[in-house]
C-alpha atoms as a PDB file:
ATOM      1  CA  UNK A   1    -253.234 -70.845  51.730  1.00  0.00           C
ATOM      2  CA  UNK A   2    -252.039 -73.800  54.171  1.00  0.00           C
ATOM      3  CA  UNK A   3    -249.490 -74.685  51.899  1.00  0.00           C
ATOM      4  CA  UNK A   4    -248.359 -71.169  51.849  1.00  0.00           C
ATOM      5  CA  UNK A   5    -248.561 -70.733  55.855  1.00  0.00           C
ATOM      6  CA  UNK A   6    -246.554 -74.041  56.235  1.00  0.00           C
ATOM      7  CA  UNK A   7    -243.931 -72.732  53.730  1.00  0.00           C
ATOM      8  CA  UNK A   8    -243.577 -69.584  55.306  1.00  0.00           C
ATOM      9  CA  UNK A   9    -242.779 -71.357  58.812  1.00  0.00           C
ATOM     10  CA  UNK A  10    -240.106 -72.931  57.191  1.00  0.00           C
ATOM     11  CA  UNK A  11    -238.798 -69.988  55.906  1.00  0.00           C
ATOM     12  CA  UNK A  12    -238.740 -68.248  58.761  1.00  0.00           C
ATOM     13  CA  UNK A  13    -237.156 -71.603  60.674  1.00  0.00           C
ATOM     14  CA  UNK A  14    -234.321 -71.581  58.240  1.00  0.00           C
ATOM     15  CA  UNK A  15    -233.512 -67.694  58.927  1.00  0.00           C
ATOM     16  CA  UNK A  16    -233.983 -68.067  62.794  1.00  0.00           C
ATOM     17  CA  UNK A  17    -231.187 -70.913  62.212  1.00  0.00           C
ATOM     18  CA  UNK A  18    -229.351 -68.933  60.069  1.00  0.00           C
ATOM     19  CA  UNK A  19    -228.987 -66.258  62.821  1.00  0.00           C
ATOM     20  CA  UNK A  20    -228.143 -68.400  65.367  1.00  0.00           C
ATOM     21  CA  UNK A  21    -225.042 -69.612  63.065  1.00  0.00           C
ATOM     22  CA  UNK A  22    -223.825 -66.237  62.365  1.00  0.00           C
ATOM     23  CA  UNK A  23    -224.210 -65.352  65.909  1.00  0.00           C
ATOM     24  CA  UNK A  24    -222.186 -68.117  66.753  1.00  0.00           C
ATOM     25  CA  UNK A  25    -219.598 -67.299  64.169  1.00  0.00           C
ATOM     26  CA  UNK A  26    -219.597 -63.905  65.943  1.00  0.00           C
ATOM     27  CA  UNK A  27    -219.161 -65.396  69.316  1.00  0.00           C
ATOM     28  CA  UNK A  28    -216.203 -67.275  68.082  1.00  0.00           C
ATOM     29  CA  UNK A  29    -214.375 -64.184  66.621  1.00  0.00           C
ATOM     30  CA  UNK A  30    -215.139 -62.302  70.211  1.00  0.00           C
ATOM     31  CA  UNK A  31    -213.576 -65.346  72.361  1.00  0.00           C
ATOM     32  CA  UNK A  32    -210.521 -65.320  69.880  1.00  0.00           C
ATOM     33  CA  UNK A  33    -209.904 -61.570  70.745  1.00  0.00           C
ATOM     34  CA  UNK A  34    -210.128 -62.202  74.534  1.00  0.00           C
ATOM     35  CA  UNK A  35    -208.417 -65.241  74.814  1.00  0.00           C
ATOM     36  CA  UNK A  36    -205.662 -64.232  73.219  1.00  0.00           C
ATOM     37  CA  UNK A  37    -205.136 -61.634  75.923  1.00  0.00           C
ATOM     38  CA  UNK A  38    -205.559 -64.637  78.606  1.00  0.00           C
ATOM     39  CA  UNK A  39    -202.913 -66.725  76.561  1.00  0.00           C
ATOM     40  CA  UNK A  40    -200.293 -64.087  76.709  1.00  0.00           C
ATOM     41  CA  UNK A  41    -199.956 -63.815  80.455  1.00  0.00           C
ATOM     42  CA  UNK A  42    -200.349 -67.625  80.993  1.00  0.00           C
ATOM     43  CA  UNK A  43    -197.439 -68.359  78.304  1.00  0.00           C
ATOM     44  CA  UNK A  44    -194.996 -66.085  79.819  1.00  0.00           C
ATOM     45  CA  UNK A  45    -195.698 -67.663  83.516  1.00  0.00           C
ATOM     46  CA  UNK A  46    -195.197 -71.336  81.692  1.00  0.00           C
ATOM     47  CA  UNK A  47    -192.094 -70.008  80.535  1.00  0.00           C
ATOM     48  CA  UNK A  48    -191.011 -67.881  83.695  1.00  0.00           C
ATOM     49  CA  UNK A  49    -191.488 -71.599  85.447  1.00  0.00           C
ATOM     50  CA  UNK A  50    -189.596 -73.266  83.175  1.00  0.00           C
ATOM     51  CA  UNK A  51    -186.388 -70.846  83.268  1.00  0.00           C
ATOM     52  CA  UNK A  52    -186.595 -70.922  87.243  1.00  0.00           C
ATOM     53  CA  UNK A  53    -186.890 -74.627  87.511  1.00  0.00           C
ATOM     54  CA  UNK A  54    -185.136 -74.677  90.903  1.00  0.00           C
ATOM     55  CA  UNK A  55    -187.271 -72.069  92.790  1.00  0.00           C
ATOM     56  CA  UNK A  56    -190.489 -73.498  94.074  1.00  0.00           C
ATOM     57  CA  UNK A  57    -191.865 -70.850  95.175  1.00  0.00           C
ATOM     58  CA  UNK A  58    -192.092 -69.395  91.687  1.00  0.00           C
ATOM     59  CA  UNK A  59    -192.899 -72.147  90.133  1.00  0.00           C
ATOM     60  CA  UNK A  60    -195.939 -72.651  92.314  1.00  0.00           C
ATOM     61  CA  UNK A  61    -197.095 -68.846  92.020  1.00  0.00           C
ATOM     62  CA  UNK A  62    -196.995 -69.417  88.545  1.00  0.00           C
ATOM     63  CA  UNK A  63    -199.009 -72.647  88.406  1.00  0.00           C
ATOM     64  CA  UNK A  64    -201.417 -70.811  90.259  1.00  0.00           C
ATOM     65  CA  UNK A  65    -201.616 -67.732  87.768  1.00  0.00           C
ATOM     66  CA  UNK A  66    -202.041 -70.290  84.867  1.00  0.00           C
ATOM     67  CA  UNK A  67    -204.939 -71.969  86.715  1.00  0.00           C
ATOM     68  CA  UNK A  68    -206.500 -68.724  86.860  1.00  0.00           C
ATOM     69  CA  UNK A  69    -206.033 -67.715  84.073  1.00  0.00           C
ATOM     70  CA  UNK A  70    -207.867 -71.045  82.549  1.00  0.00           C
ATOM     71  CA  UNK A  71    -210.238 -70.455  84.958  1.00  0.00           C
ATOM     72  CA  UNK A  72    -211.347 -67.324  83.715  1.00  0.00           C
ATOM     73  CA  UNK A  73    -210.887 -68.655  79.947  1.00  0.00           C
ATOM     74  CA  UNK A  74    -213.727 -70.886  80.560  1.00  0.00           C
ATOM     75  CA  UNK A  75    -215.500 -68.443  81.999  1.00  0.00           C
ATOM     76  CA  UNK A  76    -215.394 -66.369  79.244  1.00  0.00           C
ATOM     77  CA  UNK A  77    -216.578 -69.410  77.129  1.00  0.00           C
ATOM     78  CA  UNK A  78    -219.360 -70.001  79.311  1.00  0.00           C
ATOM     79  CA  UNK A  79    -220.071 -66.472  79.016  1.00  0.00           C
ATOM     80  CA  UNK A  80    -220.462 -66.264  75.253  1.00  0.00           C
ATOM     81  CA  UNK A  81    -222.071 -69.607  75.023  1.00  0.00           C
ATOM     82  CA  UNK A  82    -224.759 -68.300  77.279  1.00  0.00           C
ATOM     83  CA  UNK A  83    -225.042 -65.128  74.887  1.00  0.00           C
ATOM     84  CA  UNK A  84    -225.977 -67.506  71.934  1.00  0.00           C
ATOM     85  CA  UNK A  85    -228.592 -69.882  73.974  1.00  0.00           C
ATOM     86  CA  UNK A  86    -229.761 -66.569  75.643  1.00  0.00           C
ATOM     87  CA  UNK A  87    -229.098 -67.103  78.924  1.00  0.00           C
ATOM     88  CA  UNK A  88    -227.118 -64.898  81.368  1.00  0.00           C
ATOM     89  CA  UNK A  89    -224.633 -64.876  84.358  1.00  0.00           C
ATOM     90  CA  UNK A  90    -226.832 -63.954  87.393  1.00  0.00           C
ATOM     91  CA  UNK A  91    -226.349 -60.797  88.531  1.00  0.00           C
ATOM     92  CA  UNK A  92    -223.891 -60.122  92.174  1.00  0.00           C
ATOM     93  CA  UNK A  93    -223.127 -57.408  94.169  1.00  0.00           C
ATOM     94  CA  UNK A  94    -218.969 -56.847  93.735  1.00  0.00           C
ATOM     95  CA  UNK A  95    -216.921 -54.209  95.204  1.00  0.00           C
ATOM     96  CA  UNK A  96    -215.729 -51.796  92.035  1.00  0.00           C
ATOM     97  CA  UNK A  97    -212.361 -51.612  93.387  1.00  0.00           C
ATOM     98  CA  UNK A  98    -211.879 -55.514  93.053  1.00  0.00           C
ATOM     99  CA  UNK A  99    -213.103 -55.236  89.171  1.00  0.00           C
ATOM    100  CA  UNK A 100    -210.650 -52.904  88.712  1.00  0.00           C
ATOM    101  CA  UNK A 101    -207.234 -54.431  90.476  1.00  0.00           C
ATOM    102  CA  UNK A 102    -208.338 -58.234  89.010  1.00  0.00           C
ATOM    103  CA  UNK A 103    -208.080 -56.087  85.752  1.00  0.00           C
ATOM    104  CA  UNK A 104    -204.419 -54.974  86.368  1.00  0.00           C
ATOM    105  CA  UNK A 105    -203.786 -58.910  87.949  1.00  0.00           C
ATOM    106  CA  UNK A 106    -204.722 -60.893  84.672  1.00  0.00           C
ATOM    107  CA  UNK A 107    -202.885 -58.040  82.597  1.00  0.00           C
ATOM    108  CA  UNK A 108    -200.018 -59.133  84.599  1.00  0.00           C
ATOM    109  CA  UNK A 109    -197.621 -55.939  83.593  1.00  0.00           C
ATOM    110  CA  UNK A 110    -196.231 -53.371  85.372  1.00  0.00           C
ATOM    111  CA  UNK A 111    -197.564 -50.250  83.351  1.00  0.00           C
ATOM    112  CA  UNK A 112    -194.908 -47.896  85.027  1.00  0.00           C
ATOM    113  CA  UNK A 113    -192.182 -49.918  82.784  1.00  0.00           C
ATOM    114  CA  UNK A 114    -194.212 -48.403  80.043  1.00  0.00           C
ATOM    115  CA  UNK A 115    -193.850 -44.890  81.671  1.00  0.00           C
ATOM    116  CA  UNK A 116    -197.827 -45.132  82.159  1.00  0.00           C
ATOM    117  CA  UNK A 117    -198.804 -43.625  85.838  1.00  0.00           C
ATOM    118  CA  UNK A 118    -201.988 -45.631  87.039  1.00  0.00           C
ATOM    119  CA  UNK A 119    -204.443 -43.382  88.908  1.00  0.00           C
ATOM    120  CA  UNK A 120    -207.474 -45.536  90.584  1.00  0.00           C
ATOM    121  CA  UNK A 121    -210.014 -43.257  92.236  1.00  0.00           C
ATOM    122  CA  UNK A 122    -212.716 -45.433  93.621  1.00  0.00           C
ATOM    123  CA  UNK A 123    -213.969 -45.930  97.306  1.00  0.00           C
ATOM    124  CA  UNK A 124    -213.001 -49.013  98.451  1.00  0.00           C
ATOM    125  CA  UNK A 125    -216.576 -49.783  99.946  1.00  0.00           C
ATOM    126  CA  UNK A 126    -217.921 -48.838  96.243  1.00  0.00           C
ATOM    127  CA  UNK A 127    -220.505 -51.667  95.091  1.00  0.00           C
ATOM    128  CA  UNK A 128    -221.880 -52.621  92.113  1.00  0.00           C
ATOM    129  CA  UNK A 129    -224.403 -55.402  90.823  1.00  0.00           C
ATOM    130  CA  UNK A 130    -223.122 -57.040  87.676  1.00  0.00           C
ATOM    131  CA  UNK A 131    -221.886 -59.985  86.074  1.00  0.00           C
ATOM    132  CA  UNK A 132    -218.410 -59.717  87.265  1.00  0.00           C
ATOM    133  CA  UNK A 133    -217.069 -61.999  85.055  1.00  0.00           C
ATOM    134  CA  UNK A 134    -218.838 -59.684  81.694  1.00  0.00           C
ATOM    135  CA  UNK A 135    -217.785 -56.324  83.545  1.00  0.00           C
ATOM    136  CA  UNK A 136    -214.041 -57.550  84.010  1.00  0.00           C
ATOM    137  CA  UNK A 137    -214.371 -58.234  80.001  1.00  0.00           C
ATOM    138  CA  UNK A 138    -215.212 -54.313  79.890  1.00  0.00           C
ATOM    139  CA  UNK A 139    -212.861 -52.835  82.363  1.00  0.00           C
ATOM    140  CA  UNK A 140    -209.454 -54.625  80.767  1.00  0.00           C
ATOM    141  CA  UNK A 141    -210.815 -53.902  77.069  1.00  0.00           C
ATOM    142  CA  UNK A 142    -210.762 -49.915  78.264  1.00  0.00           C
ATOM    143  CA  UNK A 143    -207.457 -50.881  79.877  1.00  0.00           C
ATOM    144  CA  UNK A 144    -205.404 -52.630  77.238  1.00  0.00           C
ATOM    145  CA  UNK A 145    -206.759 -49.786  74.211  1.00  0.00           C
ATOM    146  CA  UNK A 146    -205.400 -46.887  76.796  1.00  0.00           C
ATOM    147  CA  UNK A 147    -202.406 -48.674  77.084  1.00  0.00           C
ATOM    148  CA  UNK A 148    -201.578 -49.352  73.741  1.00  0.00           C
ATOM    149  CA  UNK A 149    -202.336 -45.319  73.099  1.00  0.00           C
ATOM    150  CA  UNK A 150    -199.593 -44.332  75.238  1.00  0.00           C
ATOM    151  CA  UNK A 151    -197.142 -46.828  74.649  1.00  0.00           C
ATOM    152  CA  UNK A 152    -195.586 -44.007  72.475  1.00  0.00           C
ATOM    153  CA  UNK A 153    -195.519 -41.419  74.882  1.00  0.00           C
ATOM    154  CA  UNK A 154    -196.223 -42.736  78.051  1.00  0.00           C
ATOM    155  CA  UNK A 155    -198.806 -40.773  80.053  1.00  0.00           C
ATOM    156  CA  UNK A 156    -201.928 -41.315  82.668  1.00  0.00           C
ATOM    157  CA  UNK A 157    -204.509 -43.998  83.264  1.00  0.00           C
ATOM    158  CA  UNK A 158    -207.167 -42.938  85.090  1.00  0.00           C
ATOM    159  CA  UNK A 159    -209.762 -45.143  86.603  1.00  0.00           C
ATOM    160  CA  UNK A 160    -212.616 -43.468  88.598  1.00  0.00           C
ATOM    161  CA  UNK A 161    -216.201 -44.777  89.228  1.00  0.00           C
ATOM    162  CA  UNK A 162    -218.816 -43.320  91.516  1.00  0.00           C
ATOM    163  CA  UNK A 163    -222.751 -43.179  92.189  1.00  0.00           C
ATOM    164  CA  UNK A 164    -225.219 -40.730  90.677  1.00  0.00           C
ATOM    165  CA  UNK A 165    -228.650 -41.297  91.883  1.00  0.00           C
ATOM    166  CA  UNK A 166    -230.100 -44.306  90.699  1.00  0.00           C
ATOM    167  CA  UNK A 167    -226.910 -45.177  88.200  1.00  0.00           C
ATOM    168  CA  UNK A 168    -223.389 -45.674  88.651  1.00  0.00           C
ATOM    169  CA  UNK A 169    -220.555 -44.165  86.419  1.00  0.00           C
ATOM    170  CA  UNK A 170    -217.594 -45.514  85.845  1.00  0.00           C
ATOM    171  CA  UNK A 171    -214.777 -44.073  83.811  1.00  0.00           C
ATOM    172  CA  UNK A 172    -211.173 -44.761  81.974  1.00  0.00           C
ATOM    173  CA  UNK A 173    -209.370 -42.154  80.926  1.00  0.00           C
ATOM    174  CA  UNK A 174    -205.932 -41.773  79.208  1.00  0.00           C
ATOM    175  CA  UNK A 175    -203.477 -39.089  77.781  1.00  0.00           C
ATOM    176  CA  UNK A 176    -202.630 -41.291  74.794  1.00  0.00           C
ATOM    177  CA  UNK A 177    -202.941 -40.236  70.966  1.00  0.00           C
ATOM    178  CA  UNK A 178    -206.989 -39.720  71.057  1.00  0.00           C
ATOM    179  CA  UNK A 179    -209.264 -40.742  68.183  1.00  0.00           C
ATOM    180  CA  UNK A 180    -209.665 -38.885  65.078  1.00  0.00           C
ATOM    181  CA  UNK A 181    -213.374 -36.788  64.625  1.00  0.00           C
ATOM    182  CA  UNK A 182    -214.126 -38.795  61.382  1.00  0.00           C
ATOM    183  CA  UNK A 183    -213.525 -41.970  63.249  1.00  0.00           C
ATOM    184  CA  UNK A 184    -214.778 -41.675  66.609  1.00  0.00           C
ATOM    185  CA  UNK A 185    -218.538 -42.839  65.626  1.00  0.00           C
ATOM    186  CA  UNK A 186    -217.258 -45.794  64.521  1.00  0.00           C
ATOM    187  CA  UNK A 187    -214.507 -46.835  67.264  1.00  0.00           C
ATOM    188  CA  UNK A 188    -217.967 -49.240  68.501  1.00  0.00           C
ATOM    189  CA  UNK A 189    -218.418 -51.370  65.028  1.00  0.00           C
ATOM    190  CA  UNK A 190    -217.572 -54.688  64.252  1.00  0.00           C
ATOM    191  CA  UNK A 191    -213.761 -55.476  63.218  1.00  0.00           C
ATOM    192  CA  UNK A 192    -213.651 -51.084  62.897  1.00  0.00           C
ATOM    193  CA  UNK A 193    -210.018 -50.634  64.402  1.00  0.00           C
ATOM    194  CA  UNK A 194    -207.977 -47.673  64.781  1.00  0.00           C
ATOM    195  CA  UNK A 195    -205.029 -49.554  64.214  1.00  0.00           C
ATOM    196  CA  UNK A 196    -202.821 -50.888  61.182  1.00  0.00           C
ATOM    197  CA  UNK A 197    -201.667 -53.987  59.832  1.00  0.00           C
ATOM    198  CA  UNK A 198    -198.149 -51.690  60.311  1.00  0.00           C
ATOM    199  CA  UNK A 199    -198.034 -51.115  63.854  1.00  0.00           C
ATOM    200  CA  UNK A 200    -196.398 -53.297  66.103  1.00  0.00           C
ATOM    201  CA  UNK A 201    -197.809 -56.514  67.925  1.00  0.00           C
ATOM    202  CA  UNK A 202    -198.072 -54.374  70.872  1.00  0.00           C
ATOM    203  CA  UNK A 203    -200.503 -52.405  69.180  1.00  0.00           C
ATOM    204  CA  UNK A 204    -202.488 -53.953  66.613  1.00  0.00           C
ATOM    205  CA  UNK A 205    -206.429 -54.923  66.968  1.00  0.00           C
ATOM    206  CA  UNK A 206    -209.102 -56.933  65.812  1.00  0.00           C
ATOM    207  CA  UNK A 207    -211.510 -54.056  65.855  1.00  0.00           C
ATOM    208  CA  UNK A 208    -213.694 -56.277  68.230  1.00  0.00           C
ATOM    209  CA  UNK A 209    -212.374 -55.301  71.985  1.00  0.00           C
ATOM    210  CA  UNK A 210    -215.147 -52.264  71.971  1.00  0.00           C
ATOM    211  CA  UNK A 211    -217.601 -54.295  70.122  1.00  0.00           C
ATOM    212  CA  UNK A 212    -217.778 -56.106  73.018  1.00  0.00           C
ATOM    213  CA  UNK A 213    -217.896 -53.424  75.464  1.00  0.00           C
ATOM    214  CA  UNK A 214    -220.668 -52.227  74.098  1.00  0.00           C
ATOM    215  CA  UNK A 215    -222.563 -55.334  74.151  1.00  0.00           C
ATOM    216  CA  UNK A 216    -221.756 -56.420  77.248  1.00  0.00           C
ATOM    217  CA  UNK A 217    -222.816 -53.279  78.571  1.00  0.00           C
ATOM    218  CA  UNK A 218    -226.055 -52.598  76.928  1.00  0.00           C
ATOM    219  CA  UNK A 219    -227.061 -56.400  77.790  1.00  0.00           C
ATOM    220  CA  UNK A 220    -226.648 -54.859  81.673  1.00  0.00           C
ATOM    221  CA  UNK A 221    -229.118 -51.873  81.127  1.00  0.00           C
ATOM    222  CA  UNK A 222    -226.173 -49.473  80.545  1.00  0.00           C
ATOM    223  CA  UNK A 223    -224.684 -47.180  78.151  1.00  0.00           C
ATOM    224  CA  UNK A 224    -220.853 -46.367  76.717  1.00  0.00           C
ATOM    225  CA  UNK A 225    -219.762 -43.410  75.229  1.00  0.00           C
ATOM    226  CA  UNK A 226    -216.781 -42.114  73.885  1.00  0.00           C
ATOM    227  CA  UNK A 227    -214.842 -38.333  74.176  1.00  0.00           C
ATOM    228  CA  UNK A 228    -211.681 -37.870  72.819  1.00  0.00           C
ATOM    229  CA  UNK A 229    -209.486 -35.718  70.402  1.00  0.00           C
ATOM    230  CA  UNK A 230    -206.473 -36.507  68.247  1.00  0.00           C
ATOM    231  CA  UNK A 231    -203.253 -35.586  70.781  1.00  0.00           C
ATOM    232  CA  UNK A 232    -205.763 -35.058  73.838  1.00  0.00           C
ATOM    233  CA  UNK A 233    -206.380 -38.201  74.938  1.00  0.00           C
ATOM    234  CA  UNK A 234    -209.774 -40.386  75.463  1.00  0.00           C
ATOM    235  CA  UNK A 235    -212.356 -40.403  77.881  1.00  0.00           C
ATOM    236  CA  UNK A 236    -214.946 -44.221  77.946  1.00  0.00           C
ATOM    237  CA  UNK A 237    -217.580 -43.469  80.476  1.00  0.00           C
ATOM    238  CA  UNK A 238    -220.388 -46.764  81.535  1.00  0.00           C
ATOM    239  CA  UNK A 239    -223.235 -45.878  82.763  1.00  0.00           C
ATOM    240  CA  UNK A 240    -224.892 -48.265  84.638  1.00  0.00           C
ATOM    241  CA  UNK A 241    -228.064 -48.782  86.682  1.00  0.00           C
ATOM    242  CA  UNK A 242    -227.643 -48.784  90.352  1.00  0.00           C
ATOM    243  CA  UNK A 243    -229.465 -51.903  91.550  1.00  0.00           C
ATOM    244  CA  UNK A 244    -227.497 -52.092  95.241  1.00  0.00           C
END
């Protein structure tokens, strides 16, 4: 019966390990899907600099965007490293509003060049407790997906967010393509994408951008949920708990 016990232990040792691995592996696969929207914007200020070598000015604004940017790359590593050892970014109090337009700054594009009108309803003395660092993950996820729906068409981003009680809501909404019925309780599994290896660049996926929404925001106490219709458009709504 000992030897049993003691071989049992080890068992379960080996799967706890084996967890951890995969979990890491999972990590890694999450980072590579957010960094490579950090790397865009920092390449094309390197190269801005480089093109402009004779303005200063621009070449120090752009120096400074890169430094952010890095900044919040090792943030995000932090971030998921902390997932896997189970430990957690304390929770601060953070005006919504400043989520929201740090969003917009590290997506460094104009969205109106994309014919996309940008609608932010949220008070500007709005605040939330999170990890501001995990809830910016969130916010430019939602951002980036409604963008890439209406790079077709064009259309409306909507970003609201306001208390209920004891919870806050937030919400993005765009006009974009919407989600198929079939597919819309899936749009929150692993590597699940609504786009193709055929689309463009612009708007292909890794299928992990919601994955992590969803963690992120159940990790906080919260929920995210999903309307939408093909042609009509999609609605992500967070539901948080208000701990102000």
């Amino acid at each position: 019966m000992q030897e049993n016990a003691e071989h049992i232990s080890v068992l379960e040792e080996q799967v706890a390990s084996a967890q951890k691995l995969a979990s890491l592996g999972t990590m890694a696969c999450l980072a590579a899907h957010e960094f490579n929207n950090i790397l865009v914007p920092m390449i094309n200020y390197a190269e801005l600099a480089l093109k402009h070598k004779d303005d200063i000015e621009l070449m120090r604004k752009a120096l400074e965007k890169t430094i952010k940017h890095g900044n919040r790359a090792a943030m995000i590593i932090q971030s998921m490293l902390g997932m896997v050892r189970d430990q957690t970014q304390s929770l601060q109090e953070v005006k919504v509003i400043d989520l929201v337009n740090d969003c917009f700054q590290v997506l460094a594009r104009d969205l109106s060049k994309d014919r996309i009108n940008v609608k932010i309803d949220i008070p500007n003395d709005l605040i939330l407790s999170t990890r501001p660092n995990q809830m910016q993950q969130v916010l430019l996820n939602l951002i980036i997906n409604a963008r890439q729906a209406m790079l077709d068409t064009g259309g409306i981003l909507t970003l609201s967010a306001e208390k209920h009680n004891k919870t806050m809501q937030i919400t993005v909404r765009d006009t974009g393509s919407g989600i198929e019925t079939t597919r819309i309780d899936q749009i929150f599994d692993p590597f699940y994408s609504t786009k193709t290896q055929t689309d463009t660049p612009d708007k292909q996926g890794t299928g992990l951008g919601l994955t992590v929404c969803r963690n992120i925001i159940e990790a906080l106490s919260g929920t995210i949920s999903v309307e939408s219709q093909p042609g009509n458009g999609a609605i992500f709504t967070i539901i948080l708990p208000d701990q102000t």
